[in-house]
C-alpha atoms as a PDB file:
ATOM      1  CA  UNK A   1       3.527  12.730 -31.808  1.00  0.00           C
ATOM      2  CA  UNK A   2       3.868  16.446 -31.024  1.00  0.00           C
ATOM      3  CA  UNK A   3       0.066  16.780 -32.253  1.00  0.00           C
ATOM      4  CA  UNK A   4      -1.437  13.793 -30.562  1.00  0.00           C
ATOM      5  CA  UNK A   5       0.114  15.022 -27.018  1.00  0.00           C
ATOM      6  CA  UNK A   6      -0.968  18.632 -27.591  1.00  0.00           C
ATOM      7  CA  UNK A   7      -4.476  17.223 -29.132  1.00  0.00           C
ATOM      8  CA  UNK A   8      -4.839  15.498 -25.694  1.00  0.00           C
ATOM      9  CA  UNK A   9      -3.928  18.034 -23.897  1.00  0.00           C
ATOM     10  CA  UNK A  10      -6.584  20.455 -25.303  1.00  0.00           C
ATOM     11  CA  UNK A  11      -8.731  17.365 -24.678  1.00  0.00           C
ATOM     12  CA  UNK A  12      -8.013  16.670 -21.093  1.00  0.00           C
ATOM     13  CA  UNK A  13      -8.399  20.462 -20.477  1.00  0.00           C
ATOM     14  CA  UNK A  14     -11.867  20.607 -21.800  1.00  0.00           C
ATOM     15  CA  UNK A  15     -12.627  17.721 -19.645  1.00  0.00           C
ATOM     16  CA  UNK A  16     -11.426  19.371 -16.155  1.00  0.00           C
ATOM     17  CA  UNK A  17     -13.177  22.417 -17.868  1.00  0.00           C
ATOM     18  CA  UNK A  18     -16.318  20.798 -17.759  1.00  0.00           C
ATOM     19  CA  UNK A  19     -16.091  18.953 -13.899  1.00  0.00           C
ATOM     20  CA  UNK A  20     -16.032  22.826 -13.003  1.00  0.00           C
ATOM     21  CA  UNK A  21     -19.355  24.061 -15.093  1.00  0.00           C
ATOM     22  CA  UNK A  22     -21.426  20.553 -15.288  1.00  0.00           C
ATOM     23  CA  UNK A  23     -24.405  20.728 -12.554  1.00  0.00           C
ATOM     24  CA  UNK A  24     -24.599  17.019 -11.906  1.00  0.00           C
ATOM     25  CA  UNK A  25     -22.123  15.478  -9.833  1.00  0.00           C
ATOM     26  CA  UNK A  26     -22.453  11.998 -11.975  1.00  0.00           C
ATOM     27  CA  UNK A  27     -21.718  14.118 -15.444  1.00  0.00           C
ATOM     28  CA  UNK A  28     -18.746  15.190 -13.154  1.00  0.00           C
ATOM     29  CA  UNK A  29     -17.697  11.783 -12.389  1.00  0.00           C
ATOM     30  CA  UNK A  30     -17.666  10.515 -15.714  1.00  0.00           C
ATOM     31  CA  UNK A  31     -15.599  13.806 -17.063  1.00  0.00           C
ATOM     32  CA  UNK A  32     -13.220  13.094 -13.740  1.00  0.00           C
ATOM     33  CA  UNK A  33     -13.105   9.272 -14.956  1.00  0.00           C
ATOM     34  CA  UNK A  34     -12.728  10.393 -18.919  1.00  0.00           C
ATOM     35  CA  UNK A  35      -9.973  12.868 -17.287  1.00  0.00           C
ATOM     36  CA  UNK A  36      -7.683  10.916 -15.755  1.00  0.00           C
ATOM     37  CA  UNK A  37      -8.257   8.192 -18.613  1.00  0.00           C
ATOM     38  CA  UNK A  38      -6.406  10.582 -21.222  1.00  0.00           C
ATOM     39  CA  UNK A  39      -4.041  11.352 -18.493  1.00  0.00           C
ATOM     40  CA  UNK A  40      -2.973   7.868 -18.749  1.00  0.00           C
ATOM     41  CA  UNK A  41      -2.608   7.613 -21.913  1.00  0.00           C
ATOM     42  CA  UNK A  42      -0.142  11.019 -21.712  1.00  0.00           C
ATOM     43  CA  UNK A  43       1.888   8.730 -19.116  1.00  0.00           C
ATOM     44  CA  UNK A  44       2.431   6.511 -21.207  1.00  0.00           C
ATOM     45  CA  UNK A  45       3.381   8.309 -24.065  1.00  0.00           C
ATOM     46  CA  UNK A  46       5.776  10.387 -22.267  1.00  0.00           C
ATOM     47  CA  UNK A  47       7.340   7.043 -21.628  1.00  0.00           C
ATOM     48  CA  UNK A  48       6.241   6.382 -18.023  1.00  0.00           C
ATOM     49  CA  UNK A  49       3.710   3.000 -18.456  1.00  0.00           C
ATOM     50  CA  UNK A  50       4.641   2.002 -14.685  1.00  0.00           C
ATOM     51  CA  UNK A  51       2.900   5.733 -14.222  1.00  0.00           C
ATOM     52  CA  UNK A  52       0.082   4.980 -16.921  1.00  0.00           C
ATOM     53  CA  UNK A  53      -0.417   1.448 -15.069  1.00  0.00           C
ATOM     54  CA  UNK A  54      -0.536   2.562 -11.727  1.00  0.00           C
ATOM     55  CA  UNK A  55      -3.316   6.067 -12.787  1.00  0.00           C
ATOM     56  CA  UNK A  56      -5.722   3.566 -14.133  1.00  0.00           C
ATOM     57  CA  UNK A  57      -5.461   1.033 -11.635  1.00  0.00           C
ATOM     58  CA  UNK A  58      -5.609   3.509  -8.656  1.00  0.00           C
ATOM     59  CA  UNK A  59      -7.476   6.362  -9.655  1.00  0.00           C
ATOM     60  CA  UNK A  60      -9.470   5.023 -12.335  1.00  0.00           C
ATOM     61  CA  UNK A  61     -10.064   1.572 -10.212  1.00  0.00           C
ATOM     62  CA  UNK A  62     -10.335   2.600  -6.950  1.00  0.00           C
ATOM     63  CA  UNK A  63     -10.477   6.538  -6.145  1.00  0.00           C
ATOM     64  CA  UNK A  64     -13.269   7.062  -8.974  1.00  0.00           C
ATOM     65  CA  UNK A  65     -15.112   4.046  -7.644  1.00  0.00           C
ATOM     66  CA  UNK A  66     -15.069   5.936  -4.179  1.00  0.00           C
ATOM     67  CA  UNK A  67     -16.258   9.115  -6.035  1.00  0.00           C
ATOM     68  CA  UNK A  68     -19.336   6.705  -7.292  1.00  0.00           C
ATOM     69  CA  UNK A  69     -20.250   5.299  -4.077  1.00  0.00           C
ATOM     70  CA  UNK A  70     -20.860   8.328  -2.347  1.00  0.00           C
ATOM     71  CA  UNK A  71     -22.664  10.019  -4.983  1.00  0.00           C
ATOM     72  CA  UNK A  72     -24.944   7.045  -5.215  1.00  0.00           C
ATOM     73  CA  UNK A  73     -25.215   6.312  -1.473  1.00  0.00           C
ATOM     74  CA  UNK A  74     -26.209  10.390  -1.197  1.00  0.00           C
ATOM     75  CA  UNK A  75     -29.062   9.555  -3.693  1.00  0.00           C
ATOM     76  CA  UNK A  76     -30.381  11.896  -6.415  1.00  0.00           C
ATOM     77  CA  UNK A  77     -32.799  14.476  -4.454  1.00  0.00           C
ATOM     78  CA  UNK A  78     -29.710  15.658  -2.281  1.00  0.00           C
ATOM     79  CA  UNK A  79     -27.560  15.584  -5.608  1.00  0.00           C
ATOM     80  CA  UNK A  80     -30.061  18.394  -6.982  1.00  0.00           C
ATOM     81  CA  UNK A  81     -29.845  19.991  -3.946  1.00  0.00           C
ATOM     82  CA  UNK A  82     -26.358  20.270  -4.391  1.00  0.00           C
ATOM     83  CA  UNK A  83     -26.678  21.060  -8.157  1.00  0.00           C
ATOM     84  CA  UNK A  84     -29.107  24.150  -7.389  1.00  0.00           C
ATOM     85  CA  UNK A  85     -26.531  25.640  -4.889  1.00  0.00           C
ATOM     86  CA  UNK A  86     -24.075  28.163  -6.732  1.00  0.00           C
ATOM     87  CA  UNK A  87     -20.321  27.105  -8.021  1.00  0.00           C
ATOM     88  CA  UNK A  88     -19.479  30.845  -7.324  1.00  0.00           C
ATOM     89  CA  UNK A  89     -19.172  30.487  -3.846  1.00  0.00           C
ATOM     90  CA  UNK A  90     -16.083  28.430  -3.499  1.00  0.00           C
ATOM     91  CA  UNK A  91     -13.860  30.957  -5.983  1.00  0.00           C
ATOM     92  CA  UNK A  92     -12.110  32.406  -3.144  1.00  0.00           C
ATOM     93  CA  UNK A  93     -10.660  29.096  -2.208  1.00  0.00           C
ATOM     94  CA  UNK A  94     -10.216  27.693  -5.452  1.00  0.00           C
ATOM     95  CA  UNK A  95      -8.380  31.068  -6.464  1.00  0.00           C
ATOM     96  CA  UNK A  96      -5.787  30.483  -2.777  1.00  0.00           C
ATOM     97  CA  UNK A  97      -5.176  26.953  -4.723  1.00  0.00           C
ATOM     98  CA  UNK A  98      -4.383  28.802  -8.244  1.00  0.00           C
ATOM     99  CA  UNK A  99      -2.062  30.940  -6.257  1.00  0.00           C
ATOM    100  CA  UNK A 100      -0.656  28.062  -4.312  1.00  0.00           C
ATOM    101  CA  UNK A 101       0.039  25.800  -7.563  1.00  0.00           C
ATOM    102  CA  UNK A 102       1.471  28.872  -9.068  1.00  0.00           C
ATOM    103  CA  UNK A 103       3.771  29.252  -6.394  1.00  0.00           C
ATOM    104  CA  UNK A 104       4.702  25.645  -6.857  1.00  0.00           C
ATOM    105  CA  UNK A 105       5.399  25.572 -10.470  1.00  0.00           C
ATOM    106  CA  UNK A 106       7.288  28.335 -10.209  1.00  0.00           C
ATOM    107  CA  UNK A 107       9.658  26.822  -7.400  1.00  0.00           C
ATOM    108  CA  UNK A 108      10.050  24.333  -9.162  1.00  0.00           C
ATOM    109  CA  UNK A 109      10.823  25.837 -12.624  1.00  0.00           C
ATOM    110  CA  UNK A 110      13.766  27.631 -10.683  1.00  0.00           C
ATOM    111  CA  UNK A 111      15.191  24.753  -9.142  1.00  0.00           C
ATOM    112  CA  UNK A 112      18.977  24.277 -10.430  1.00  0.00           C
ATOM    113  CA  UNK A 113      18.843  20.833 -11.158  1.00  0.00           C
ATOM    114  CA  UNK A 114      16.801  20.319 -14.496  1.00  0.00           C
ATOM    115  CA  UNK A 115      13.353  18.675 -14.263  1.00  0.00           C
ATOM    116  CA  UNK A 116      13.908  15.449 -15.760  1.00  0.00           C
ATOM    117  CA  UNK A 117      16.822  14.403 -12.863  1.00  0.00           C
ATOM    118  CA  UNK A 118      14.373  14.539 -10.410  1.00  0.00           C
ATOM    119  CA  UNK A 119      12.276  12.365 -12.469  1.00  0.00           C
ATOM    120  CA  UNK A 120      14.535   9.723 -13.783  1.00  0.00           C
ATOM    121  CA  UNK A 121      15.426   9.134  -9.637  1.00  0.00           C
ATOM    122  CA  UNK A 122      11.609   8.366  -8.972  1.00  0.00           C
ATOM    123  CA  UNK A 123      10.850   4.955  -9.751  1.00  0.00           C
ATOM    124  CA  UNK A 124       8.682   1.645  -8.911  1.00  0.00           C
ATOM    125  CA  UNK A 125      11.479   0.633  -6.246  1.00  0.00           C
ATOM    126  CA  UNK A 126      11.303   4.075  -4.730  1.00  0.00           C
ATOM    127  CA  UNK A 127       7.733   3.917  -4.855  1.00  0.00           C
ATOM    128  CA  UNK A 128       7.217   0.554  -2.969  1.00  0.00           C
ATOM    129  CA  UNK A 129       9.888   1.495  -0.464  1.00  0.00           C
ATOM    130  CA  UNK A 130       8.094   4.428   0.380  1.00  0.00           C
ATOM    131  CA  UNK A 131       4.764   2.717   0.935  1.00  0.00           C
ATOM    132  CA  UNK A 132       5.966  -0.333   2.357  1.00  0.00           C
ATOM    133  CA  UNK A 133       8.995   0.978   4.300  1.00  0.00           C
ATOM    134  CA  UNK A 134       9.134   3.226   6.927  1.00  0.00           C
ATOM    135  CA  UNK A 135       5.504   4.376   6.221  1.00  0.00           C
ATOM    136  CA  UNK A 136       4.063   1.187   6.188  1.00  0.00           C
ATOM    137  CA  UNK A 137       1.587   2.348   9.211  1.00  0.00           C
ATOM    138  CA  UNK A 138       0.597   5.588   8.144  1.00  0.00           C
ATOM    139  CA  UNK A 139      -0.710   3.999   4.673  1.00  0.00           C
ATOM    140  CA  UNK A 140      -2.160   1.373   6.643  1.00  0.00           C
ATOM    141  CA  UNK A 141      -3.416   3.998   9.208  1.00  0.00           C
ATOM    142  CA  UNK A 142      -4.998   6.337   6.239  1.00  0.00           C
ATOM    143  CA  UNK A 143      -6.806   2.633   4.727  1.00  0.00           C
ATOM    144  CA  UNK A 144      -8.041   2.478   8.348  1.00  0.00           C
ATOM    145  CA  UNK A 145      -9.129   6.209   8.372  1.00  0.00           C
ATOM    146  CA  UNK A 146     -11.234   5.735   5.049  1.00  0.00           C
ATOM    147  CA  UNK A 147     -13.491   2.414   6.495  1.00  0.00           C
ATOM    148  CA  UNK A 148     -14.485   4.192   8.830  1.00  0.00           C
ATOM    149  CA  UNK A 149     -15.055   7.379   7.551  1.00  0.00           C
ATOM    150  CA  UNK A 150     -17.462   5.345   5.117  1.00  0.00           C
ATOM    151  CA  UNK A 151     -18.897   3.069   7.666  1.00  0.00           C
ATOM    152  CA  UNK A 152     -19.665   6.453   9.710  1.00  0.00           C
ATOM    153  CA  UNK A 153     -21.505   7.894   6.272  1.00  0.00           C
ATOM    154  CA  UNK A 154     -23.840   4.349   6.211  1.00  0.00           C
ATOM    155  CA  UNK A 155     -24.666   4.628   9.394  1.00  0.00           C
ATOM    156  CA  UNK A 156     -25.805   8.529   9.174  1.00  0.00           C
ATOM    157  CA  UNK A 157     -27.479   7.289   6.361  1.00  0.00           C
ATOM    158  CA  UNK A 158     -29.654   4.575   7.742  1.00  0.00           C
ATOM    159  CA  UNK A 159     -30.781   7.252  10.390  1.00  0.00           C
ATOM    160  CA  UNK A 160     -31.823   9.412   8.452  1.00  0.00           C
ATOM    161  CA  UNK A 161     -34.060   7.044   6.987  1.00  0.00           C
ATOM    162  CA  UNK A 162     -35.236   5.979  10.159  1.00  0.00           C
ATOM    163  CA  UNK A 163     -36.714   9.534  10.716  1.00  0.00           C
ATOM    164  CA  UNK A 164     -38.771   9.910   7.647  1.00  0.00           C
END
C-alpha cells in the first residue's frame, strides 16, 4: 500500500512536471486531466471516496471540459502563438505562489490541533451546507459569472472573424 501511494505520487508529480515544460496547451490538458485522475485514485485510497467521487465528477467532468473548450474555441494558430512565447516569464509569480503555499503548509503544520481533526470534521453534510446554505447566491452568482464570461469570449470570437 505504502508503495502504490508513493508510486503515485512520483507519478502524479511527473505529470504536474510536465503541464509546466509541455509547449502545447492540449498535451497540457491531457497531463492536467491524467493529473487529477491519479489524484482520485489517492482520495480514495486514503479513504476519502466521497473526495475521489466528487474530483472526478467536478474537475475531471466539468473544470477540464472548460479547460477544452477554450483551448478549442482559441483554435490552433493562436495556440502556437502561445506555445512560441517563453514559460520563463511568469517565474516571478509562480515563485510569490511557492512562497505563499510554503507559508501555508507551514501554518498549518504548526497548528496545535493534529491534521487529521480538522479532517474527520469536513464532510458531505458540511459540504452541501456550505454550498447550499448561507452561500447559496454567491455559488449561484459565480455559475452566473462563468456564462457570461464565456458568452463574452464567443462573441469576441465571432468578431474577430468578421474582420478577416
Amino acid at each position: 500500500m505504502i508503495f502504490l501511494g508513493f508510486f503515485l505520487l512520483v507519478v502524479l508529480a511527473a505529470l504536474l512536471l510536465g503541464v509546466l515544460l509541455l509547449r502545447d496547451a492540449m498535451y497540457g490538458v491531457v497531463a492536467v486531466a491524467a493529473a487529477l485522475g491519479i489524484l482520485a485514485i489517492l482520495f480514495y485510497l486514503l479513504g476519502a471516496p466521497f473526495l475521489a467521487a466528487m474530483e472526478i465528477l467536478l474537475y475531471l467532468g466539468a473544470i477540464l471540459v472548460l479547460f477544452l473548450f477554450t483551448l478549442m474555441l482559441i483554435g490552433p494558430e493562436a495556440r502556437a502563438a502561445a506555445a512560441r512565447q517563453s514559460w520563463r516569464s511568469g517565474w516571478p509569480l509562480g515563485a510569490l505562489l511557492l512562497l505563499a503555499f510554503a507559508l501555508a503548509l507551514a501554518a498549518l503544520l504548526w497548528q496545535q490541533q493534529p491534521i487529521t481533526t480538522a479532517i474527520h470534521a469536513l464532510g458531505p453534510a458540511l459540504l452541501g451546507r456550505a454550498l447550499f446554505g448561507p452561500n447559496l447566491w454567491w455559488s449561484e452568482a459565480v455559475a452566473v459569472l462563468l456564462f457570461v464570461v464565456i458568452g463574452a469570449v464567443l462573441v469576441l470570437h465571432a468578431g474577430e472573424k468578421d474582420h478577416d
